[in-house]
Protein backbone atom coordinates (compact mmCIF):
# COMPACT_ATOMS: atom_id res chain seq x y z
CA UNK A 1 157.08 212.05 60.90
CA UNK A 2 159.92 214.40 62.73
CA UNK A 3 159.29 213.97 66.72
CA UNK A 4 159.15 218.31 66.24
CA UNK A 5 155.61 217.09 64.13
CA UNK A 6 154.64 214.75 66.49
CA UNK A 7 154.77 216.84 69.33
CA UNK A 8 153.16 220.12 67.58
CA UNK A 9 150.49 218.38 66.64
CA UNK A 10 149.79 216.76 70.01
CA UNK A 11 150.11 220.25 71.82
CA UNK A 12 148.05 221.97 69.01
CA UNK A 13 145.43 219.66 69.48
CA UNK A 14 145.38 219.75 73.32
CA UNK A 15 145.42 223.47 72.67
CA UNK A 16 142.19 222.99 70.35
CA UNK A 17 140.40 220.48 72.55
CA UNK A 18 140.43 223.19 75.53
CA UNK A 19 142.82 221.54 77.85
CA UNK A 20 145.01 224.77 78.58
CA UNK A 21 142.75 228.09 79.47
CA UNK A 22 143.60 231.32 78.00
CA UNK A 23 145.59 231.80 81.89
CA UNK A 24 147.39 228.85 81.99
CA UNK A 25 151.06 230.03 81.26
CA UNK A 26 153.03 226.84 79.44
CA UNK A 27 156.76 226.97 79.59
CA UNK A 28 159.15 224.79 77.69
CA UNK A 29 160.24 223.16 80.61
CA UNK A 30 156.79 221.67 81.15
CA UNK A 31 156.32 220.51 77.54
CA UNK A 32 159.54 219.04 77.89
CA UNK A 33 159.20 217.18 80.82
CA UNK A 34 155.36 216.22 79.51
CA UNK A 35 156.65 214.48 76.14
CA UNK A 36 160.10 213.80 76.66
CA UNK A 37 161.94 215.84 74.48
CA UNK A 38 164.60 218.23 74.79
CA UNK A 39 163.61 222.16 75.95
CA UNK A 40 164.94 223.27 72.51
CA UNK A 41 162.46 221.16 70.93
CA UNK A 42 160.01 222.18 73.26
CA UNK A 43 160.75 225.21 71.85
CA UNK A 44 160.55 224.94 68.75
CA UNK A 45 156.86 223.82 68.76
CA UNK A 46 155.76 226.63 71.32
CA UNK A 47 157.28 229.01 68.70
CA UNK A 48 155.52 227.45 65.62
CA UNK A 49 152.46 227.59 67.53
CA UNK A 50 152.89 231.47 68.42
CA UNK A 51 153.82 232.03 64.63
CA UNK A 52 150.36 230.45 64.02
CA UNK A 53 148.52 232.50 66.10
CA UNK A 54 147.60 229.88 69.31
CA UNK A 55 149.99 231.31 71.30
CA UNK A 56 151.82 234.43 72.79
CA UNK A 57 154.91 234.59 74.20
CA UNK A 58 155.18 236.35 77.12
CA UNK A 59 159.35 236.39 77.44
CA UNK A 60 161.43 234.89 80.58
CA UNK A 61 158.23 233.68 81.36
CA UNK A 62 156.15 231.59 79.04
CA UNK A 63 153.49 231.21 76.81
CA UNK A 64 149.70 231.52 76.96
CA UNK A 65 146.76 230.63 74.17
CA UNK A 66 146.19 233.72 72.61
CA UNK A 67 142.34 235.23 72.71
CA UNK A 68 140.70 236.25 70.01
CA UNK A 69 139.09 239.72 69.29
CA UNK A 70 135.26 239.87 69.23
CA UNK A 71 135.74 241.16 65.59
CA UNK A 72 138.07 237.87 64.88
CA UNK A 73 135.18 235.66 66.40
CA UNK A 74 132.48 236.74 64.09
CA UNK A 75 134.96 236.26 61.01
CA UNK A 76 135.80 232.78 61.83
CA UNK A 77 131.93 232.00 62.52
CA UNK A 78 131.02 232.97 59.14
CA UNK A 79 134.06 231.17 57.63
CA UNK A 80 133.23 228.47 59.53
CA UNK A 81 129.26 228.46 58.30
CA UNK A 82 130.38 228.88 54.99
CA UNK A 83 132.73 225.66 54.80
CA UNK A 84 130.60 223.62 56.54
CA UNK A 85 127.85 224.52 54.11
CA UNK A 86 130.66 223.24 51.26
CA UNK A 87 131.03 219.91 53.49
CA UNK A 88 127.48 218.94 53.69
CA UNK A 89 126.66 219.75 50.01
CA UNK A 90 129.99 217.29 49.69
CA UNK A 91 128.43 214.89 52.32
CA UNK A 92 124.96 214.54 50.28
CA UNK A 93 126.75 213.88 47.21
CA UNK A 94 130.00 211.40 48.21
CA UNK A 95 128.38 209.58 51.29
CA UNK A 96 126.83 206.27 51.84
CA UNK A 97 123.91 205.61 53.51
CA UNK A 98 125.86 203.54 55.59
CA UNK A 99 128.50 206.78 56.36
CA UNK A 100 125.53 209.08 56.95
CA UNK A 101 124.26 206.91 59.51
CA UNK A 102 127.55 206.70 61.17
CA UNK A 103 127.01 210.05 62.42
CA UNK A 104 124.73 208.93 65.03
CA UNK A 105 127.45 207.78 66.62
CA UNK A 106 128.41 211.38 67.91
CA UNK A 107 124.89 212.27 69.20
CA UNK A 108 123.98 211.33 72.84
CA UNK A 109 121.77 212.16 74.97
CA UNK A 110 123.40 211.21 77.98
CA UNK A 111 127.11 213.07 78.87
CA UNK A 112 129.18 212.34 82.16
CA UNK A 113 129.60 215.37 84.25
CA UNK A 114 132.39 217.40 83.34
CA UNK A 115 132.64 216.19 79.39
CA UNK A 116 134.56 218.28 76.92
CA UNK A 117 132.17 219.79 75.26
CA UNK A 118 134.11 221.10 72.69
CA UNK A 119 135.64 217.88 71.84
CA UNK A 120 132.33 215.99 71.50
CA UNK A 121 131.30 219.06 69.41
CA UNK A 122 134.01 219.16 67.07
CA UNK A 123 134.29 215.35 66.71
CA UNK A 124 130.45 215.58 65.15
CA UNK A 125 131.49 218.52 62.97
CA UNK A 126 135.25 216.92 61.66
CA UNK A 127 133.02 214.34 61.08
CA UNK A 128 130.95 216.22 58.69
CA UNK A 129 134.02 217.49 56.64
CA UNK A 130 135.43 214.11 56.65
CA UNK A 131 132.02 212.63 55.03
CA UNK A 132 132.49 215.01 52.55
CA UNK A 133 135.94 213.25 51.40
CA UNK A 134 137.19 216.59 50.62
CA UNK A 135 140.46 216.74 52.54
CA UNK A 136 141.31 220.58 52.58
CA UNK A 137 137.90 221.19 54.02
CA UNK A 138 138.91 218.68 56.80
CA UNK A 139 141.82 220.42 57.40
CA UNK A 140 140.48 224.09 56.87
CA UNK A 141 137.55 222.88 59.42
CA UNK A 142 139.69 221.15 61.91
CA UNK A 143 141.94 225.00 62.12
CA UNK A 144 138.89 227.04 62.73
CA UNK A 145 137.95 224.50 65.61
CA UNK A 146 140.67 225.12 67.18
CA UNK A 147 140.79 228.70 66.82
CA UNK A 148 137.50 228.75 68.21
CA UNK A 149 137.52 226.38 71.24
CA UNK A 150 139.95 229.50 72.46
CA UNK A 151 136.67 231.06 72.85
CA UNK A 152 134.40 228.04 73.45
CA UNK A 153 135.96 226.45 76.54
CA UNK A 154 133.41 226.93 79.18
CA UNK A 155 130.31 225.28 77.84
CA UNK A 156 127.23 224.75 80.49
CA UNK A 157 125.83 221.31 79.75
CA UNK A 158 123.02 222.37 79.19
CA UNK A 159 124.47 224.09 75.86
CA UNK A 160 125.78 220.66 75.27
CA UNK A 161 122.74 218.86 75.16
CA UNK A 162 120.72 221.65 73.69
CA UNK A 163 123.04 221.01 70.73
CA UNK A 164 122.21 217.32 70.42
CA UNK A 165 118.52 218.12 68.24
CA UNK A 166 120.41 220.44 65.15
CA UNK A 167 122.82 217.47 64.83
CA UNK A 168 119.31 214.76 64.63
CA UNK A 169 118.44 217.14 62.28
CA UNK A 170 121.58 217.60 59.94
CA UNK A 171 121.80 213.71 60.36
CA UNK A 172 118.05 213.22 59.34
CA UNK A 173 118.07 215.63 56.11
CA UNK A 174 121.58 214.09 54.81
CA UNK A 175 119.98 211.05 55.21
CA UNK A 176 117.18 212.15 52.52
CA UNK A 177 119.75 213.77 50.91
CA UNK A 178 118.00 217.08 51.65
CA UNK A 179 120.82 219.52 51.23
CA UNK A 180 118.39 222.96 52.18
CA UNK A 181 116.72 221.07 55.27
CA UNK A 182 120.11 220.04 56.07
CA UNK A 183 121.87 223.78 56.01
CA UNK A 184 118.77 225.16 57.73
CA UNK A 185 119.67 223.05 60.74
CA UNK A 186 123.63 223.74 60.52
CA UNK A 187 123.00 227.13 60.81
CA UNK A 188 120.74 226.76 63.83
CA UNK A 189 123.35 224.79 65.50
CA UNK A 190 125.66 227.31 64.69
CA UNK A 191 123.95 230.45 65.49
């Protein structure tokens, strides 16, 4: 992989996971200094990233994640409902038992103060598409995350736990292998 990849797809996903707010101006110099790469190919992933969308340029003085429209919003939500529907109809037909189960793993009851919600959040859902061993859902999935968590950064934890009893449930009916019990509960985790 070409260090340009390596380093886009680090900074995307930092982007994704919340950890610069739609303020926070990011300059080549400090992705530079951060990864250890030149400024030119600090700049070359800040401009990839603006020709995606995640960022805006602002010139002679940096760049900033780009916000997203109200409008934009509700047309990645239903995207987003309608490919996760795809990955758990995938999930109830390619998964084991043993797979479905694994799921668990990314429920909990119990977060530390000041978790990412959005990364525990997405790492249950990425899951989902993964289970479904369809790879351009993964990938399709993972992009509208991201896109997203522009929007989704400041999550009460309250939210966060609240969101804990849709995934029992999504868990629960793939585990039957209950496909309409199972996309009555995505959508009430994602409405």
């Amino acid at each position: 992989m070409k260090l340009t990849d390596s380093i886009y797809i680090k900074l995307r996903d930092e982007i994704f996971n919340a950890h610069y707010k739609p303020n926070d101006l990011i300059t080549e110099r400090q992705i530079a200094e951060k990864y250890g790469v030149s400024k030119l190919t600090a700049g070359e992933v800040l401009h990839r990233l603006c020709s995606e969308g995640h960022l805006t340029s602002y010139p002679r003085s940096g760049y900033m994640v780009t916000l997203l429209t109200p409008r934009e919003v509700a047309q990645l939500k239903k995207i987003r409902l309608s490919i996760e529907m795809l990955a758990l109809e995938g999930v109830v037909q390619e998964a084991s038992g043993e797979e479905i189960r694994s799921l668990r793993n990314y429920i909990s009851d119990d977060f530390a103060e000041g978790a990412n919600a959005n990364e525990l959040n997405t790492a249950f859902h990425l899951k989902l598409a993964e289970l479904s061993k369809n790879r351009f859902l993964l990938s399709i999935l993972r992009d509208i995350l991201g896109s997203l968590s522009r929007v989704e950064q400041h999550i009460p934890q309250e939210l966060l736990k609240s969101w804990q009893e849709p995934h029992r449930r999504i868990v629960d009916a793939l585990a039957e292998r209950n496909l309409p019990q199972a996309v009555e509960a995505l959508k009430e985790d994602l409405l």
